[in-house]
Protein backbone atom coordinates (compact mmCIF):
# COMPACT_ATOMS: atom_id res chain seq x y z
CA UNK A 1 -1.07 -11.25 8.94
CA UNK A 2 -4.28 -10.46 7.09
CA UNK A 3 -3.39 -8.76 3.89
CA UNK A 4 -5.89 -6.75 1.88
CA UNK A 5 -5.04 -5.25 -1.07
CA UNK A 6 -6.96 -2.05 -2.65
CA UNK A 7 -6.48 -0.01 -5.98
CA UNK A 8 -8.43 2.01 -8.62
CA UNK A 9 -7.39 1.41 -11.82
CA UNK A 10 -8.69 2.89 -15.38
CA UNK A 11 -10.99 0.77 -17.54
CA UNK A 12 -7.91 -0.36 -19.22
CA UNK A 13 -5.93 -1.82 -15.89
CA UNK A 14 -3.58 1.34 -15.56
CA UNK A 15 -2.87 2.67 -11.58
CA UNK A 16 -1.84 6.02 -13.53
CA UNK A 17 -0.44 7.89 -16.51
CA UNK A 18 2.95 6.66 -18.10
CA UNK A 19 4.27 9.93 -15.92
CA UNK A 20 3.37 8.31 -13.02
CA UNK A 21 1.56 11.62 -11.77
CA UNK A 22 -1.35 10.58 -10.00
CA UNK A 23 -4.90 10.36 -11.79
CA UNK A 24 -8.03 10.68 -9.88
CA UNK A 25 -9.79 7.52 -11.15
CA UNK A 26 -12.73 7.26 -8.30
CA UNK A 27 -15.24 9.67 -6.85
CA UNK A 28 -16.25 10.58 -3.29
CA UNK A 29 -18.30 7.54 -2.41
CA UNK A 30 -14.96 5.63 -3.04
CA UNK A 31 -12.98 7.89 -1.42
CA UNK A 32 -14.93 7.34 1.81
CA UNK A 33 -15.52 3.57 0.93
CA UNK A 34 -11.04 4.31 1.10
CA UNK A 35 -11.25 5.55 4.72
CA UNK A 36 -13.52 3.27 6.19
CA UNK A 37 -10.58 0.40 4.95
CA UNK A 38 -8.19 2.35 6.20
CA UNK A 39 -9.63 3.06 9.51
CA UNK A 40 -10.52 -0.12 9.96
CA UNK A 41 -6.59 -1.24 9.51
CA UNK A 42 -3.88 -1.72 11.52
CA UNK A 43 -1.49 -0.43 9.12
CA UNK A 44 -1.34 1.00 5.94
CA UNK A 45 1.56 -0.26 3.09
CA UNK A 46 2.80 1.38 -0.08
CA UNK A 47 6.10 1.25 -2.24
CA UNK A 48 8.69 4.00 -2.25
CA UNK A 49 7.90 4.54 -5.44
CA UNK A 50 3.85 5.80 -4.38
CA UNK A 51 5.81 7.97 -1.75
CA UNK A 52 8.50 9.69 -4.26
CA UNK A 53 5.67 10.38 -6.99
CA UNK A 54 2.54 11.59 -4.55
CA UNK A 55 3.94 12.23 -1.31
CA UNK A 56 0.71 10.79 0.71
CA UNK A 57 0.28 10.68 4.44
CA UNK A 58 -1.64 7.76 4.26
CA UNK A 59 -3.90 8.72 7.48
CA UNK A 60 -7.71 8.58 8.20
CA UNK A 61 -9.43 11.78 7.25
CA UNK A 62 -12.93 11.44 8.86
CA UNK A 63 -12.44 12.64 12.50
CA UNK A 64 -15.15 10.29 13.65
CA UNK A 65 -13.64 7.03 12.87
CA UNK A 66 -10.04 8.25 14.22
CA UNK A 67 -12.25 9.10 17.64
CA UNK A 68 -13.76 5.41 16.97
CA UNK A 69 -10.08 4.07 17.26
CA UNK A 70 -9.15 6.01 20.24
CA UNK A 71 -12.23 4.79 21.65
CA UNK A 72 -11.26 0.92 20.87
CA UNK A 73 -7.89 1.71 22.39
CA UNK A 74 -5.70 2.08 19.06
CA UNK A 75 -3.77 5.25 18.04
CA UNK A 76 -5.90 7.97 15.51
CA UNK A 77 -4.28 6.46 12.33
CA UNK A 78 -3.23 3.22 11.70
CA UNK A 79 0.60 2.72 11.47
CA UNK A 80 2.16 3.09 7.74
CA UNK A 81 4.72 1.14 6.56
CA UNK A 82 6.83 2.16 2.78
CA UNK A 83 8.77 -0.90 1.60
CA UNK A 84 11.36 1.13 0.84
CA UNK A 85 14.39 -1.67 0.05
CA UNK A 86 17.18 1.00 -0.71
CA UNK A 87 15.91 3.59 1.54
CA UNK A 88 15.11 6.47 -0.62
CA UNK A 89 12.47 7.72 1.18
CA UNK A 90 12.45 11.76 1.71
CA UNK A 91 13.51 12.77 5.72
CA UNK A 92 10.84 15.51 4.91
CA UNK A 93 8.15 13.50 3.68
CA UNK A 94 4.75 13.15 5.09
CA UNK A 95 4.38 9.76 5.86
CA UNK A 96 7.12 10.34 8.57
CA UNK A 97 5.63 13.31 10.69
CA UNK A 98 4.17 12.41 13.91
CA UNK A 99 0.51 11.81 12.82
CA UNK A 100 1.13 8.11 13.12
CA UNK A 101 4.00 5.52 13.65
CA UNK A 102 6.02 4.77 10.30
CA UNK A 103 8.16 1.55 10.13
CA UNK A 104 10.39 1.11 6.56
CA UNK A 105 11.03 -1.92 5.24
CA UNK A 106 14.56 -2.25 4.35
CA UNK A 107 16.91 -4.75 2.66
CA UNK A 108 20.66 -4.82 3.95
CA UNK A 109 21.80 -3.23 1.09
CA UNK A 110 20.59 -0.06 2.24
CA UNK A 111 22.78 2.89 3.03
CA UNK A 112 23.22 2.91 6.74
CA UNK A 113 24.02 6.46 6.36
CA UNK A 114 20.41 6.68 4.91
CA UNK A 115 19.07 4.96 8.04
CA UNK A 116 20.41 7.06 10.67
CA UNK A 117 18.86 9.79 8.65
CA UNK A 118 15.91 8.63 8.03
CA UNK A 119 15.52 7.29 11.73
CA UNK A 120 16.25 10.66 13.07
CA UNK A 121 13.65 11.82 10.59
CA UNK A 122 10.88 9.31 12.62
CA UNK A 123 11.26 6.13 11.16
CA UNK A 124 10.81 2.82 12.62
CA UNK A 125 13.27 1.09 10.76
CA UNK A 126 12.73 -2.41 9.59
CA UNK A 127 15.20 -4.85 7.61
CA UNK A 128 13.98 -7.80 6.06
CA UNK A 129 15.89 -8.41 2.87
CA UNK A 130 16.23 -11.09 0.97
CA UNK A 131 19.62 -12.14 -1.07
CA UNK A 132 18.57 -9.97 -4.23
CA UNK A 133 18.05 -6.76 -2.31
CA UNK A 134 14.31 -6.82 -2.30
CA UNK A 135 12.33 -6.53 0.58
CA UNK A 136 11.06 -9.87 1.94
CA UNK A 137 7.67 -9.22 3.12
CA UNK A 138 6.74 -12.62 4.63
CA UNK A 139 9.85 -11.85 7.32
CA UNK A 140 9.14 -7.99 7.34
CA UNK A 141 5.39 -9.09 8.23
CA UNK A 142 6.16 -11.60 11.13
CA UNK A 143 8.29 -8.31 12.68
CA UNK A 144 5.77 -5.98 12.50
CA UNK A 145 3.09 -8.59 14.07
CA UNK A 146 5.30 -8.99 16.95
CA UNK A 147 4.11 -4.83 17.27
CA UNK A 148 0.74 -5.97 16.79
CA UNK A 149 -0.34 -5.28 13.51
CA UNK A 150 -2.56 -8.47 12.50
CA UNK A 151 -4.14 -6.59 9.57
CA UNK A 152 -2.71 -4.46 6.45
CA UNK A 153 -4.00 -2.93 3.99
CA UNK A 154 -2.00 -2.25 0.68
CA UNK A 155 -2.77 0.75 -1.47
CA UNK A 156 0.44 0.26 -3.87
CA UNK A 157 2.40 0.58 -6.20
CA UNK A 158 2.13 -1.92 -8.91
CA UNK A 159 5.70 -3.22 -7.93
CA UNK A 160 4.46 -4.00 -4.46
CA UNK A 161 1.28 -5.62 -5.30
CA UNK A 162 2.80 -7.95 -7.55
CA UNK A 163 5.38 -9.07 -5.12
CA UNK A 164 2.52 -9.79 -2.68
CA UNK A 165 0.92 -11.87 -5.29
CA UNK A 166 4.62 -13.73 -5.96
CA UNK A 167 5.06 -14.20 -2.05
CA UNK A 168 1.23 -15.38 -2.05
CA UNK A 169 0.47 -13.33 0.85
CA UNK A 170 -2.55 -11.47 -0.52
CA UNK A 171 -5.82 -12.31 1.38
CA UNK A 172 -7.86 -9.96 -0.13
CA UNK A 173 -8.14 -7.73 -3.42
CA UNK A 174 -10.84 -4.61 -3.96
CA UNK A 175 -10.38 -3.51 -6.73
CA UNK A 176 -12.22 -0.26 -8.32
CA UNK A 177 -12.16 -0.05 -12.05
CA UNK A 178 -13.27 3.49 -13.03
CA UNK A 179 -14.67 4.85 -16.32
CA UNK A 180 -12.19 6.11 -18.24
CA UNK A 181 -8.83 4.80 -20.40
CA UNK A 182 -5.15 6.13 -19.40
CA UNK A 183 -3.40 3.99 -22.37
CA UNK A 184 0.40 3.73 -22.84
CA UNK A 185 2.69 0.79 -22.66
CA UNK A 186 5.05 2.40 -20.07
CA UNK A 187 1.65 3.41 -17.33
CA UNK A 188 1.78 1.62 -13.64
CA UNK A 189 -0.65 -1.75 -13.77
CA UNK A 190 -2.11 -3.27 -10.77
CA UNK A 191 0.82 -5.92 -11.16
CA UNK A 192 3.63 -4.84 -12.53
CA UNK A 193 6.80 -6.47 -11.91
CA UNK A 194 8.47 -9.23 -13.63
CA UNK A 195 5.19 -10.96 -14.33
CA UNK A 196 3.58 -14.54 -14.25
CA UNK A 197 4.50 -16.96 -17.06
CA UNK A 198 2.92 -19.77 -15.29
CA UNK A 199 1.01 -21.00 -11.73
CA UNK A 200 -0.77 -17.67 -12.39
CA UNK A 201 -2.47 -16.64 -8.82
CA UNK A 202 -6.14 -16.92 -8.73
CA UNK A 203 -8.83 -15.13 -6.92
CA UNK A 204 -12.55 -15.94 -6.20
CA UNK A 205 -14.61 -13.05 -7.29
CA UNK A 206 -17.26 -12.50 -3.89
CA UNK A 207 -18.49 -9.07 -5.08
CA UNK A 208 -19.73 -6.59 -7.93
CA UNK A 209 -21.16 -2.96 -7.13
CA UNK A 210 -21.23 0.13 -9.00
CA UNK A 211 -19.88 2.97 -6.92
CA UNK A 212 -19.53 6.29 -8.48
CA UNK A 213 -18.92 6.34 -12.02
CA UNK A 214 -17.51 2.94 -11.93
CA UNK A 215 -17.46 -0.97 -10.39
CA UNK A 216 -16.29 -1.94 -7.52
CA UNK A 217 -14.62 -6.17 -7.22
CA UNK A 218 -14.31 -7.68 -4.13
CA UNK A 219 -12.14 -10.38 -4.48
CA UNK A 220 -10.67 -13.54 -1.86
CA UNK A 221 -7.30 -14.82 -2.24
């Protein structure tokens, strides 16, 4: 599994605002920059937490490149997956309408009153726990490869990212830092989390370019 990570971030490392509404941090050349990833994915990944605050549908908005994928054989919209470890995801919310296929990533601690629902709702249902109720995403990756998704691309939370980083399964980081400061102790970072004390993961920086109003950093992992 390829895994390439991408987030905006404020000048001072925040995702958003210690309300954890979301803050439009890039401009349109990003935004497309966004879709191109994303269309050129297999599957797109956030936390529960991404779907309870903003509700995305996590799909390809430029009609050409969803034609592109039909053309190359693949469905419109790459698949998205929530790790979603106690199943809290919404039975209403977008990411499970039939634009695309969903799969949740469960631990088994989750309600399996919740699952029914939430299968019933769409849901491709996914459990790959480890012993402290977190979702383990080097086993919930090997299941959804087995459906043929060889490359994902991660657009958060902070909780998420960070547990990629712990698991060591992050190929790739993009990272656009936009001009302007968010502040407050209690605001999303791009790794939140417990945090590193030590054997800190490091990246080779491959790229700078200013997009927008801002810089874009291509990093390897």
């Amino acid at each position: 599994m390829y895994v390439h990570v991408n987030a905006a971030v404020s000048v001072d490392g925040k995702l958003s605002s210690r309300r954890r509404d979301q803050v439009t941090i890039s401009g349109d050349a990003d935004f497309d920059r966004v879709d191109r990833v994303r269309a050129d994915a297999d599957a797109v990944l956030v936390g529960v937490g991404t779907v309870l605050a903003d509700d995305p549908h996590l799909t390809v908005d430029d009609a050409d490149r969803r034609d592109r994928r039909r053309r190359d054989g693949r469905d419109g919209n790459p698949a998205r997956v929530v790790a979603d470890s106690r199943a809290r995801t919404p039975t209403d919310a977008r990411v499970l309408d039939d634009a695309a296929t969903t799969y949740l990533l469960v631990s088994d601690r989750a309600d399996p009153a919740r699952l029914d629902a939430l299968r019933d709702a769409g849901a491709e249902i996914v459990v790959a726990g480890g012993d402290d109720g977190r979702v383990d995403f080097a086993a919930a990756f090997d299941a959804l490869a087995v459906d043929g998704v060889e490359r994902t691309m991660v657009e958060g939370g902070g909780e998420v990212i960070f547990s990629l980083f712990e698991a060591g399964l992050v190929d790739e980081l993009t990272l656009y830092v936009g001009s302007l400061v968010v502040g407050g102790r209690e605001a999303p970072t791009l790794a939140d989390g417990e945090g590193f004390v030590d054997d800190f993961p490091r990246l080779e920086l491959v790229g700078v370019e200013r997009v927008d109003d801002g810089v874009l950093l291509s990093y390897e992992g």
